[in-house]
C-alpha atoms as a PDB file:
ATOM      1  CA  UNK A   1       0.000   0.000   0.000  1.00  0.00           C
ATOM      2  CA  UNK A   2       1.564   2.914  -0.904  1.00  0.00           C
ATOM      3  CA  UNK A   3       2.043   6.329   1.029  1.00  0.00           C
ATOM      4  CA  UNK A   4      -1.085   8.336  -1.282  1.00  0.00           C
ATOM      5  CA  UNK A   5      -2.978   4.725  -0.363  1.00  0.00           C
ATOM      6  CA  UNK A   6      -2.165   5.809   3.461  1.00  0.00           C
ATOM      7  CA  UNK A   7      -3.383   9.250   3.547  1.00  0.00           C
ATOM      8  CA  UNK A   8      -6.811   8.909   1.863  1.00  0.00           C
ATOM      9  CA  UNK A   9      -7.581   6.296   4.063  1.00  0.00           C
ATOM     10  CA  UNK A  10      -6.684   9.034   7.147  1.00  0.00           C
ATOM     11  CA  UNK A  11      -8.611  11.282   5.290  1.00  0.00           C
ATOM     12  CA  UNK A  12     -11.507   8.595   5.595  1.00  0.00           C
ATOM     13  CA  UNK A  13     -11.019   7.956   9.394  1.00  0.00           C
ATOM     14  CA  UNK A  14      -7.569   7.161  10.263  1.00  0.00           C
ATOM     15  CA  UNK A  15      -7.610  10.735  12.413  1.00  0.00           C
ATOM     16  CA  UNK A  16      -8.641   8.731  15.073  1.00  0.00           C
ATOM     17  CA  UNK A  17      -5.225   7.906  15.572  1.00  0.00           C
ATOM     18  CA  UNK A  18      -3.771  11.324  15.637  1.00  0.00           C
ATOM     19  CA  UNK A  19      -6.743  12.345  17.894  1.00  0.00           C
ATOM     20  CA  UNK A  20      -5.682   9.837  20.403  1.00  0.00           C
ATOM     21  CA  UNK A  21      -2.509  10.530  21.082  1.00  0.00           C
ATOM     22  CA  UNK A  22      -3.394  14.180  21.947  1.00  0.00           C
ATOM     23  CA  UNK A  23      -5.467  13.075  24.699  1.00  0.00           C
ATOM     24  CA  UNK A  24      -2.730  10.554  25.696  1.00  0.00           C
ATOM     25  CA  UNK A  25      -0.229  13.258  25.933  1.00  0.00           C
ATOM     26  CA  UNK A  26      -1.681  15.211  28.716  1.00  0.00           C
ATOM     27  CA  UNK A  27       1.474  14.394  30.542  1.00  0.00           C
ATOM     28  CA  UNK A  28       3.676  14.929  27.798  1.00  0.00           C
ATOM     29  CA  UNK A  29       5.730  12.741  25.391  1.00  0.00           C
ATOM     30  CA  UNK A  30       7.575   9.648  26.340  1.00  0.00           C
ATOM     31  CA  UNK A  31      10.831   9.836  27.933  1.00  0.00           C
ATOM     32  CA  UNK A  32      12.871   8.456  24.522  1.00  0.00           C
ATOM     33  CA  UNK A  33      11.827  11.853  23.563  1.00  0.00           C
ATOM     34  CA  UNK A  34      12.483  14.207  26.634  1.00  0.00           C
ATOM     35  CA  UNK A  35      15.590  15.752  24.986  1.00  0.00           C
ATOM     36  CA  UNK A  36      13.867  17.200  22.394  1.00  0.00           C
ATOM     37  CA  UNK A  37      10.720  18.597  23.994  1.00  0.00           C
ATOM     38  CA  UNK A  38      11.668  22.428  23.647  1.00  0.00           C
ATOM     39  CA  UNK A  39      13.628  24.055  21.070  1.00  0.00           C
ATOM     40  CA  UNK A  40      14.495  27.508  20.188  1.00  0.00           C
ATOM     41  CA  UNK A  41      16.715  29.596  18.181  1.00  0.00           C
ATOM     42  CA  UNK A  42      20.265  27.494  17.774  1.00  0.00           C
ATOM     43  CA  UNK A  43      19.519  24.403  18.670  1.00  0.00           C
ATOM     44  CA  UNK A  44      20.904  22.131  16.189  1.00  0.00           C
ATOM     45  CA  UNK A  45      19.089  18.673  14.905  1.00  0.00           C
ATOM     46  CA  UNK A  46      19.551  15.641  15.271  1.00  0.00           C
ATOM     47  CA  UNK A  47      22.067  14.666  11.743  1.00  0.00           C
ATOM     48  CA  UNK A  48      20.073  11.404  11.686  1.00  0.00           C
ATOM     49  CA  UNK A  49      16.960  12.976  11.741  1.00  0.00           C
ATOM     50  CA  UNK A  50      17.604  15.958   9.535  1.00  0.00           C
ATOM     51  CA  UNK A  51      19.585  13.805   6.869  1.00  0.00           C
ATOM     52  CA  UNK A  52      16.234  11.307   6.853  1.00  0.00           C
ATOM     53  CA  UNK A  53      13.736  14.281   6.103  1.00  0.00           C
ATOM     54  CA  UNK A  54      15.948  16.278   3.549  1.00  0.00           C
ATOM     55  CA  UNK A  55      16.135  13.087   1.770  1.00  0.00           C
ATOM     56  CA  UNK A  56      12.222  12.108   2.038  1.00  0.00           C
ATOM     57  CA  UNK A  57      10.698  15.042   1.795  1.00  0.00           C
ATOM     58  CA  UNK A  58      10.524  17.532  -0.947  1.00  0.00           C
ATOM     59  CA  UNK A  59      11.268  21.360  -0.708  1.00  0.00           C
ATOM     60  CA  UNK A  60       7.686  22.670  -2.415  1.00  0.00           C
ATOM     61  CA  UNK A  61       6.020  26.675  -2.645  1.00  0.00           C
ATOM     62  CA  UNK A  62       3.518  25.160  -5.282  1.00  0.00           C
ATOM     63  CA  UNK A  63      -0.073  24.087  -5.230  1.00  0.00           C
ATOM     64  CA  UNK A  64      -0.963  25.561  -1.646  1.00  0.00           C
ATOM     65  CA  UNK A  65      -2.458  29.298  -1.161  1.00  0.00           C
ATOM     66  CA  UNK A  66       0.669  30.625   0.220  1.00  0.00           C
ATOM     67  CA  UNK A  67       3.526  30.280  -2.191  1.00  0.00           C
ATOM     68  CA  UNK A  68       5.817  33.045  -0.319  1.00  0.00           C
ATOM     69  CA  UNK A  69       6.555  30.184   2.031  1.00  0.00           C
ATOM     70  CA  UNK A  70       8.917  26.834   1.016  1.00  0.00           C
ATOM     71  CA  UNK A  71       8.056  23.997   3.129  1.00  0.00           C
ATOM     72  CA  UNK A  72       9.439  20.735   2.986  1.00  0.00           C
ATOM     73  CA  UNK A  73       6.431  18.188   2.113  1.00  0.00           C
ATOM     74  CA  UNK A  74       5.359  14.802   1.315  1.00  0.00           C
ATOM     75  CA  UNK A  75       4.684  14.842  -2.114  1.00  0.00           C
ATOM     76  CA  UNK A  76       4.100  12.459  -5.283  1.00  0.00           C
ATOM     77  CA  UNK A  77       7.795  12.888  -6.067  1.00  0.00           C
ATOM     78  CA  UNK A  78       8.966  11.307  -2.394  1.00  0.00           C
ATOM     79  CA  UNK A  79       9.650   7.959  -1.978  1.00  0.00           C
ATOM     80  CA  UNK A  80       7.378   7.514   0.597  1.00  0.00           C
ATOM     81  CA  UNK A  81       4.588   8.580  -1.419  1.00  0.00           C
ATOM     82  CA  UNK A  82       5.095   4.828  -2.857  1.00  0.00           C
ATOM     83  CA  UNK A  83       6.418   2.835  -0.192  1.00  0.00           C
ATOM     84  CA  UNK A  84       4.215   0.671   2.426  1.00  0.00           C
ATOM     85  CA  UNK A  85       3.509   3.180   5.097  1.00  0.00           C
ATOM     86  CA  UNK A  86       5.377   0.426   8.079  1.00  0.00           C
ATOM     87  CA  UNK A  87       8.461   1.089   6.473  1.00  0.00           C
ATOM     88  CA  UNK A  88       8.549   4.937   7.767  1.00  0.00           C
ATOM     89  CA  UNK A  89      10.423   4.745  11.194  1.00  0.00           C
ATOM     90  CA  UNK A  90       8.866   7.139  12.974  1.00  0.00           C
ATOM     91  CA  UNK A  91       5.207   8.612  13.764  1.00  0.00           C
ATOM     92  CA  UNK A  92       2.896   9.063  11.409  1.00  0.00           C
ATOM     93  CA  UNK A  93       3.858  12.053   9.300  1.00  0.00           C
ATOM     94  CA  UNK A  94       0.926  14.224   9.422  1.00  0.00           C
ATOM     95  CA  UNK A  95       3.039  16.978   9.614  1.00  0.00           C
ATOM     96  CA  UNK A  96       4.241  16.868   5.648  1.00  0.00           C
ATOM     97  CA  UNK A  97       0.890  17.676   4.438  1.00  0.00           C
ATOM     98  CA  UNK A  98       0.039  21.390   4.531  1.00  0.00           C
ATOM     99  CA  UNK A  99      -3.676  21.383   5.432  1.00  0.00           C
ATOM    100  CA  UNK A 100      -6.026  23.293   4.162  1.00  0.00           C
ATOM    101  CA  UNK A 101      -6.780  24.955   7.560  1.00  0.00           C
ATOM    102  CA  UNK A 102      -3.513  26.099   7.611  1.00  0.00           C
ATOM    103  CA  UNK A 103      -3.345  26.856   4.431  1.00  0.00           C
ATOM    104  CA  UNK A 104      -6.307  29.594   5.112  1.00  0.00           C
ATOM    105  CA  UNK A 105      -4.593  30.862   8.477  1.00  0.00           C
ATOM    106  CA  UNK A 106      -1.576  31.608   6.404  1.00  0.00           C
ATOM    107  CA  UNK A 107      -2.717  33.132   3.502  1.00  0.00           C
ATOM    108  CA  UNK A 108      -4.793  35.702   5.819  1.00  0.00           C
ATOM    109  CA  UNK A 109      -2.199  36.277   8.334  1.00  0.00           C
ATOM    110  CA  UNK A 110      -0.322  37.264   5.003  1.00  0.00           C
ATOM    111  CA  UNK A 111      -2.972  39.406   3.598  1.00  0.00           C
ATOM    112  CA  UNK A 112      -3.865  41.060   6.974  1.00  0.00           C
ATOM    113  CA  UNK A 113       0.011  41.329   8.696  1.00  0.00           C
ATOM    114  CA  UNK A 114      -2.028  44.007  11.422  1.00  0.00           C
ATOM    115  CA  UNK A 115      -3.412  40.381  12.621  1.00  0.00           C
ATOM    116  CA  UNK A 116      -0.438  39.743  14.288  1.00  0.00           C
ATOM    117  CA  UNK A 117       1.658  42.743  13.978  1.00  0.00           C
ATOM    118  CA  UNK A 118       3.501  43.205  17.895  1.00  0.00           C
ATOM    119  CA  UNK A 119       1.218  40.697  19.164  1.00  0.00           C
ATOM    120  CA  UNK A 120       2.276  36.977  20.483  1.00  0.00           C
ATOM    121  CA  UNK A 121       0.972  34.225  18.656  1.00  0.00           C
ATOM    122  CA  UNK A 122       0.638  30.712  19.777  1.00  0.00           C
ATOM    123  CA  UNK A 123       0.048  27.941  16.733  1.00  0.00           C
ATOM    124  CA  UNK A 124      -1.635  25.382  18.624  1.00  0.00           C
ATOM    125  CA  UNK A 125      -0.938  21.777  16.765  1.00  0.00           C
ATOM    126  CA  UNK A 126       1.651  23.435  14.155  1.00  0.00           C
ATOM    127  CA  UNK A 127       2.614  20.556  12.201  1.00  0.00           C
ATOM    128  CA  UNK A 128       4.940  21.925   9.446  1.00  0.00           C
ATOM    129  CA  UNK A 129       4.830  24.972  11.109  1.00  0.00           C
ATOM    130  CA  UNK A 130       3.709  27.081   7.935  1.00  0.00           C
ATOM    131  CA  UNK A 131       1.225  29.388  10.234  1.00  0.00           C
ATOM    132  CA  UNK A 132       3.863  30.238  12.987  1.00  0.00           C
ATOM    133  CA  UNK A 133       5.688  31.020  10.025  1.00  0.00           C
ATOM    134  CA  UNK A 134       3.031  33.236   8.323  1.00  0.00           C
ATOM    135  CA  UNK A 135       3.245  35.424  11.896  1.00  0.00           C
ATOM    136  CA  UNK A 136       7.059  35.832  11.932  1.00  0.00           C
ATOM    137  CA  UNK A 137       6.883  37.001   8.229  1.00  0.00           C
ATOM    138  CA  UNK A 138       4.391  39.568   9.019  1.00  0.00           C
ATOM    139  CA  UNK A 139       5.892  40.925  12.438  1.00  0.00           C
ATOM    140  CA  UNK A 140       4.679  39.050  15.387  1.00  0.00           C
ATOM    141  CA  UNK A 141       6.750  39.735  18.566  1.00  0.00           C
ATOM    142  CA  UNK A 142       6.483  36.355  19.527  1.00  0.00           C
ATOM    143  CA  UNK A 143       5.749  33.125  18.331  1.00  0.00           C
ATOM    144  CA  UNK A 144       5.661  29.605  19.460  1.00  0.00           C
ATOM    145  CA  UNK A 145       4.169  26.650  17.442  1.00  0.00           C
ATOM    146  CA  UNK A 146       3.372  23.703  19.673  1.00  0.00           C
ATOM    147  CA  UNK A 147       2.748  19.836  18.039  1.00  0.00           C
ATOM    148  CA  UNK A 148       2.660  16.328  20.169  1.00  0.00           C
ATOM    149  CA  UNK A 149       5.129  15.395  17.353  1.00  0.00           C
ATOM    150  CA  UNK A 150       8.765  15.901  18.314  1.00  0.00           C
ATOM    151  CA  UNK A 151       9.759  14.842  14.168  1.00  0.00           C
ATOM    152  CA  UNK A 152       7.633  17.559  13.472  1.00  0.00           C
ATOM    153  CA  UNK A 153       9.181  20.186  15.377  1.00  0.00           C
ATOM    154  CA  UNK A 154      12.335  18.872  13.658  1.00  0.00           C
ATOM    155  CA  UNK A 155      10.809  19.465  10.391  1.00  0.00           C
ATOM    156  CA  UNK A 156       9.359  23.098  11.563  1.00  0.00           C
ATOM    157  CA  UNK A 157      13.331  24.159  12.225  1.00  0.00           C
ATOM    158  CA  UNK A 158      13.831  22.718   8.502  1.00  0.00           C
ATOM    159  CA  UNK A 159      11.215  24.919   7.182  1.00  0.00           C
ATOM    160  CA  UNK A 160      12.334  28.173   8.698  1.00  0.00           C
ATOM    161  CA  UNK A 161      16.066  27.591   7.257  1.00  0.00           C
ATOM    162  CA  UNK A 162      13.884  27.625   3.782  1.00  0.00           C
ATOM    163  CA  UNK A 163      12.294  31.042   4.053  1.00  0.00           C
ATOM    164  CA  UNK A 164      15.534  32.222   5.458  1.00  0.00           C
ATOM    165  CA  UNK A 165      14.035  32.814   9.246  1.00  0.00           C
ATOM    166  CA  UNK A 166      15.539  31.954  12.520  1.00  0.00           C
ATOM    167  CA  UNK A 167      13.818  29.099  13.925  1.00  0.00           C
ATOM    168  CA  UNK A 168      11.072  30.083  16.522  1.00  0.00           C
ATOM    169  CA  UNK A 169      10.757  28.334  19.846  1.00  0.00           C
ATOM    170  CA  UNK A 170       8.659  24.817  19.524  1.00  0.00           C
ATOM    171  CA  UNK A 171       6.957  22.453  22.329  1.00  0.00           C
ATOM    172  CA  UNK A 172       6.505  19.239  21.876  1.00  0.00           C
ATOM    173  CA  UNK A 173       3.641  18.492  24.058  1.00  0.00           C
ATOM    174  CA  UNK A 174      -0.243  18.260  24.563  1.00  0.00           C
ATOM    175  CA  UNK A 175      -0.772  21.630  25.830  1.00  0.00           C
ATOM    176  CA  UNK A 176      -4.549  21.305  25.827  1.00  0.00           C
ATOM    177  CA  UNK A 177      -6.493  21.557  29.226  1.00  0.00           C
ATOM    178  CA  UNK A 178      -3.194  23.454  30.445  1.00  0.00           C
ATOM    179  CA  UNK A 179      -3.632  26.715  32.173  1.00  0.00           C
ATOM    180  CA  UNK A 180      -4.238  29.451  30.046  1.00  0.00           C
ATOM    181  CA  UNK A 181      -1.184  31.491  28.627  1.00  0.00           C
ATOM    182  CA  UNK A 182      -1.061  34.729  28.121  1.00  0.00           C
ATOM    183  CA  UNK A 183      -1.468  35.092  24.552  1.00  0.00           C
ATOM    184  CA  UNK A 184      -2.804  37.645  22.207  1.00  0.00           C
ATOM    185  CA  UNK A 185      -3.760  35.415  19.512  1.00  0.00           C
ATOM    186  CA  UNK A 186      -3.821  31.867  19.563  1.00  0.00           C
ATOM    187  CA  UNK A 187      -4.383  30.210  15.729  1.00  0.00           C
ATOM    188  CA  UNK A 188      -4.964  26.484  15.242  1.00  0.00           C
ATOM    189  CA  UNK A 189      -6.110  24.933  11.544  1.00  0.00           C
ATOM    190  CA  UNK A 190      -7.408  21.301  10.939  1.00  0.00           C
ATOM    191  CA  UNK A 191      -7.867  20.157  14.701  1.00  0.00           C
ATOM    192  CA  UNK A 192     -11.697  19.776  14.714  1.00  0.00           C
ATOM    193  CA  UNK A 193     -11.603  16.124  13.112  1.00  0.00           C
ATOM    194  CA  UNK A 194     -12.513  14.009  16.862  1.00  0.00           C
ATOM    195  CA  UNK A 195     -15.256  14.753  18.892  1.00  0.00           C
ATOM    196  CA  UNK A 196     -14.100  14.243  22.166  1.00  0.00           C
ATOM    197  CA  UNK A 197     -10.478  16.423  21.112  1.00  0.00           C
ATOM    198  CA  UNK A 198     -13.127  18.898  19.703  1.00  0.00           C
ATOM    199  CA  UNK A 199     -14.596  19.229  22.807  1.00  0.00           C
ATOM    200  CA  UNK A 200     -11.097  19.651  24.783  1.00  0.00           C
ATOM    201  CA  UNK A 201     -10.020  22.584  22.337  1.00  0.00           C
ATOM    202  CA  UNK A 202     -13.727  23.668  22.516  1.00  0.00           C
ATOM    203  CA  UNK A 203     -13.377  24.168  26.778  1.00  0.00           C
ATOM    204  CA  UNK A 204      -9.742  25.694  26.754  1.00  0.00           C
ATOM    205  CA  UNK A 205     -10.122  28.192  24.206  1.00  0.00           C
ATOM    206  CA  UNK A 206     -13.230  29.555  25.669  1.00  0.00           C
ATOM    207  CA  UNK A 207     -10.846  29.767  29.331  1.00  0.00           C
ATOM    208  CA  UNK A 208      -8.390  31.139  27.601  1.00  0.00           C
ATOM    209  CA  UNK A 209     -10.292  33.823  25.740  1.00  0.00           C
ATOM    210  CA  UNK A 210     -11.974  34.674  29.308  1.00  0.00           C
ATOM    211  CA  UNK A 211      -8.968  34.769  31.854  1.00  0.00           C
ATOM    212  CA  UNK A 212      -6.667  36.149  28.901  1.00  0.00           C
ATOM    213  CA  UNK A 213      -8.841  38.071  26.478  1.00  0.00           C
ATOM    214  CA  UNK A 214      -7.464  36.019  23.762  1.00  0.00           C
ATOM    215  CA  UNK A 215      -8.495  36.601  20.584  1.00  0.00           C
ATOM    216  CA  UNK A 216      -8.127  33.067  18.462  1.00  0.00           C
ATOM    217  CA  UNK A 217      -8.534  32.408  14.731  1.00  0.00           C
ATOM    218  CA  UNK A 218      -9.068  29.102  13.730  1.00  0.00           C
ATOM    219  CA  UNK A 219      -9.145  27.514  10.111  1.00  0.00           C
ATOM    220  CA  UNK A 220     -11.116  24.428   8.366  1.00  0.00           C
ATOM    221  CA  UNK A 221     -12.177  23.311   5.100  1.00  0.00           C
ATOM    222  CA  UNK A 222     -15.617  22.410   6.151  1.00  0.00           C
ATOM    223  CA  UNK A 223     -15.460  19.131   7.748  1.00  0.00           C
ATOM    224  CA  UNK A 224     -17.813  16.867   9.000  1.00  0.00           C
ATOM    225  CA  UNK A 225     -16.919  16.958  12.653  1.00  0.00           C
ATOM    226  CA  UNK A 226     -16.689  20.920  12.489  1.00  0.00           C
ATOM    227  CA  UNK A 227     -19.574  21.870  11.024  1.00  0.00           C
ATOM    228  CA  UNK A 228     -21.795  19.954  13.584  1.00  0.00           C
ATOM    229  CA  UNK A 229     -20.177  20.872  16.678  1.00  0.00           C
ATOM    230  CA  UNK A 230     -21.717  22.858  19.277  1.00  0.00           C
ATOM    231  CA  UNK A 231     -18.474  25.462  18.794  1.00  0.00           C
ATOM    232  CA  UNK A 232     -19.862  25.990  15.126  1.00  0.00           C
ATOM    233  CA  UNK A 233     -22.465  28.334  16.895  1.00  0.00           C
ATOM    234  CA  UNK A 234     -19.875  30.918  18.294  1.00  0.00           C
ATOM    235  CA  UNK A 235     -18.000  31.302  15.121  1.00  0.00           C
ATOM    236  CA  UNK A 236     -18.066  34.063  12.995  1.00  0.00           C
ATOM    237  CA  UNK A 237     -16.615  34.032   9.683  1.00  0.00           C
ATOM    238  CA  UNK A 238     -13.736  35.668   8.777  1.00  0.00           C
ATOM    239  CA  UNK A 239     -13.195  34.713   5.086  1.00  0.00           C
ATOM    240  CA  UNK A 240     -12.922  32.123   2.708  1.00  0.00           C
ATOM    241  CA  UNK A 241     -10.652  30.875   0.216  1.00  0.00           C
ATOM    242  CA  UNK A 242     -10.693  28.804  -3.041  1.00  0.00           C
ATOM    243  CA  UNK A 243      -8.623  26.190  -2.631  1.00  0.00           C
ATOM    244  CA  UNK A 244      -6.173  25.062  -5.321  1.00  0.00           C
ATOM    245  CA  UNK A 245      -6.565  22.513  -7.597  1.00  0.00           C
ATOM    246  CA  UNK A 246      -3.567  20.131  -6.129  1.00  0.00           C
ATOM    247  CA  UNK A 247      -4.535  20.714  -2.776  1.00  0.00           C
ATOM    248  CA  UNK A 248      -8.723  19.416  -3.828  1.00  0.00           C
ATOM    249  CA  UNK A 249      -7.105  16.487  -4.858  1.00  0.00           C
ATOM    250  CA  UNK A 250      -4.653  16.178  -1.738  1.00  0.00           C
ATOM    251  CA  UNK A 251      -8.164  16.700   0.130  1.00  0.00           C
ATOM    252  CA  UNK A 252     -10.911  14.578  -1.265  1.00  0.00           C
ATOM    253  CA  UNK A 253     -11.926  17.326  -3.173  1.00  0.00           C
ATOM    254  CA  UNK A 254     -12.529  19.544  -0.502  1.00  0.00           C
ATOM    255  CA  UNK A 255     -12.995  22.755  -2.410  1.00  0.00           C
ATOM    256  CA  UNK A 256     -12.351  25.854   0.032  1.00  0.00           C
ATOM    257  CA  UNK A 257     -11.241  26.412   3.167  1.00  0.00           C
ATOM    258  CA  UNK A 258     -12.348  29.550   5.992  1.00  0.00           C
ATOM    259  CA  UNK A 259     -10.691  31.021   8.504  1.00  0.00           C
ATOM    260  CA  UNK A 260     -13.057  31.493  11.471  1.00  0.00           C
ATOM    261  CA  UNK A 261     -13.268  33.725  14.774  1.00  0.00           C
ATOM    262  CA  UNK A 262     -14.273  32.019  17.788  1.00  0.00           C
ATOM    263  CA  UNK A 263     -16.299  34.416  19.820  1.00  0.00           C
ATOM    264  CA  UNK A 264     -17.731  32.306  22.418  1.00  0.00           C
ATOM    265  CA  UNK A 265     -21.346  33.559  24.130  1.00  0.00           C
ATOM    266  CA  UNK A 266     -20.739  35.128  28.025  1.00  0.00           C
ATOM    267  CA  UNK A 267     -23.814  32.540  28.885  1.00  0.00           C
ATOM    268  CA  UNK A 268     -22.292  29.433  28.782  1.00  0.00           C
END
């Protein structure tokens, strides 16, 4: 079964998986992986690890709604885009697809730099880290980009050495149900695909918008598990995109993607 075999059948239901281990990593990652739990600005990789990914991924700006930004990417031209999924030696790469949730944050972020402009930004389940990226481009003060993933806070440091950025600081841990940081924007695309991890983002973003006055931005192409959550009700669009043609196809022919404000009712 090859890799493009893998992914649709994620795209079918395979999430599951992914949504799991967020709620298993309310204590954080396993110790094999305490090491590399934090990074910031000159911390080198792993050689292993970095030679593995420069030689299995490849360094795209095309098909996605943001081509200012390079990102190194899973694509048709990999050879794990072929090979039986096992044979990939470490966690399930979710992080070398640019979704389409991200894609949207990005591209507005871009368009609208005032967004984050002097304001910290945390990019809640970062996964390439294209968004954090988005908000050092346009003048963030700050910027962390948290995934559960330490390979893809590997790749993330990959990705800012592409668009010629020093890397931001990354956590590698479930920071959901946490207390509330003191953020001015929190973004987070693609993370409403589980009901019961819906419901976990659902309860700390509305404590961190009320102890923090956070504003929070979040993107999705319209999926099933989205639309017919109770959050759905507190969002207010923002604006929507036509997606490209290779990302449709990447996506089951998902067609657009919005970026959404989450303005959560005083009553509940």
């Amino acid at each position: 079964m090859a890799f493009c075999s893998w992914k649709w059948l994620h795209l079918l239901g395979r999430s599951n998986t992914f949504a799991k281990a967020w709620r298993s990593r309310r204590r954080g990652p396993s110790l094999r992986w305490q090491r590399c739990c934090h990074w910031s600005a000159g911390k080198s990789l792993d050689p292993e690890v970095r030679a593995f990914l420069e030689e299995n991924t490849e360094v795209t700006s095309s098909g996605h709604l943001t081509p200012e930004i390079r990102l190194r990417l899973l694509t048709p031209h990999c050879r794990f885009w072929r090979e039986k999924p096992d044979l990939w030696p470490y966690g399930d790469p979710f992080w070398a697809i640019y979704w389409p949730g991200g894609q949207a944050l990005s591209r507005y972020i871009l368009d609208n730099p005032h967004i984050v402009k002097g304001r910290s930004v945390l990019d809640l389940g970062s996964g390439c880290g294209a968004t954090a990226i988005a908000a050092v481009m346009s003048g963030a003060s700050q910027v962390l980009a948290n995934d559960i993933d330490p390979i893809a806070g590997m790749a993330m440091i990959l990705n800012c050495e592409l668009n010629n950025l020093n890397p931001f600081p990354i956590t590698i841990k479930n920071i959901i149900n946490s207390e509330a940081g003191n953020w001015d924007l929190i973004v987070l695309g693609d993370m409403f695909y589980d009901e019961q991890l819906a419901d976990g983002l659902h309860h700390w973003l509305r404590k961190c918008i009320r102890t923090q006055q956070t504003e929070v931005l979040i993107g999705d192409p319209g999926r099933y598990q989205f639309l017919t959550h109770s959050i759905r009700s507190q969002l207010h669009k923002v604006i929507e995109y036509s997606l490209p043609e290779y990302t449709r196809q990447e996506n089951n022919g998902l067609t657009s993607s919005i970026v959404w404000s989450y303005q959560p009712s005083n009553s509940l």
